[in-house]
Protein backbone atom coordinates (compact mmCIF):
# COMPACT_ATOMS: atom_id res chain seq x y z
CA UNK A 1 96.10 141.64 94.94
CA UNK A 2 97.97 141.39 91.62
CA UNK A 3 101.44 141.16 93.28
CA UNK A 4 100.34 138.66 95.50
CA UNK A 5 99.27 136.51 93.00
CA UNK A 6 102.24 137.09 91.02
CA UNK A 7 104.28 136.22 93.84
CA UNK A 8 102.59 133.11 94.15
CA UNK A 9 103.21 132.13 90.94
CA UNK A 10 106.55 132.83 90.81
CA UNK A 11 107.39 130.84 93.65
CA UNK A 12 105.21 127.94 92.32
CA UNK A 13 107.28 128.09 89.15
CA UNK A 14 111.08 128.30 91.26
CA UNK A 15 109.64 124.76 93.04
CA UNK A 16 109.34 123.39 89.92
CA UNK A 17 112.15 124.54 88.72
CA UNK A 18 113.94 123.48 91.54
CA UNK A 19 112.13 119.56 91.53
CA UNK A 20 113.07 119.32 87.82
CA UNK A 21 116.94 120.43 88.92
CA UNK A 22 116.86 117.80 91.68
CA UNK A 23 115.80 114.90 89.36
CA UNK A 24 117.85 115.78 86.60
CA UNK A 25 120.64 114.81 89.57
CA UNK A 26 119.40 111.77 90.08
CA UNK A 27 118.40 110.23 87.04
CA UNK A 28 121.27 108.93 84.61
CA UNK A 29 122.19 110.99 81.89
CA UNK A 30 119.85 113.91 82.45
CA UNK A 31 121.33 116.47 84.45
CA UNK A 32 122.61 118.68 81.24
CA UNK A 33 119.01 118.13 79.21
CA UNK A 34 115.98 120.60 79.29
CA UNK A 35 113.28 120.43 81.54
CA UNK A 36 111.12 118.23 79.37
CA UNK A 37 113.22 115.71 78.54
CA UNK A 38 114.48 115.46 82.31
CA UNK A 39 111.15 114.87 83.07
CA UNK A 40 111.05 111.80 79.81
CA UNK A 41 114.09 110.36 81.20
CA UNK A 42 112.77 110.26 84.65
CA UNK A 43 110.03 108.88 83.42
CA UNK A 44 111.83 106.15 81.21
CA UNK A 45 114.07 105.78 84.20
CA UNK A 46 111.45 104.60 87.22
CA UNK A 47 109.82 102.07 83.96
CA UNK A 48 113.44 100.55 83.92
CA UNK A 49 113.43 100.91 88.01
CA UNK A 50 110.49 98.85 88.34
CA UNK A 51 111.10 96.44 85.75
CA UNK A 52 114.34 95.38 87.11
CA UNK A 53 112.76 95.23 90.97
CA UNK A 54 110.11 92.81 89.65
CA UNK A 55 112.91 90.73 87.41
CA UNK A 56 114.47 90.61 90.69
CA UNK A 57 111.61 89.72 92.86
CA UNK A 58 111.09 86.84 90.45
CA UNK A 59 114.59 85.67 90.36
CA UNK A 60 114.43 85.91 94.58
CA UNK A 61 111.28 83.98 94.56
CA UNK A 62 112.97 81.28 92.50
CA UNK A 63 115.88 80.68 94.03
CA UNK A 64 113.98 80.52 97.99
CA UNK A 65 112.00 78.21 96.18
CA UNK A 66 115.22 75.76 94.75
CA UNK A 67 116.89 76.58 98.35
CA UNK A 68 113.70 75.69 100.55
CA UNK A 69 113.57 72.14 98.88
């Protein structure tokens, strides 16, 4: 029973592992950092994401607006 659950939670802990590898590939300047500051940049880097998407929702919304006139 032991093994078991140590297998389980070694394999949880490779996923992780792996996930945290994976996003330190796609966010900017993070795939050389440790694990918790991939995770910070990630973080810092879907705020900047989703910032920009609604600066550029309003600036879309604006300009159908001039254009539709």
């Amino acid at each position: 029973k032991k093994k078991s659950h140590k297998d389980i939670e070694r394999r949880r802990r490779e996923a992780i592992a792996q996930g945290i590898t994976e996003l330190a590939l796609l966010v900017p300047d993070a795939h050389n950092s440790k694990k918790g500051k991939v995770i910070e940049r990630a973080v810092d880097y879907i705020h900047s994401l989703r910032e920009a998407e609604q600066q550029n929702m309003e600036k879309w919304t604006f300009e159908k607006l001039m254009f539709d006139e």
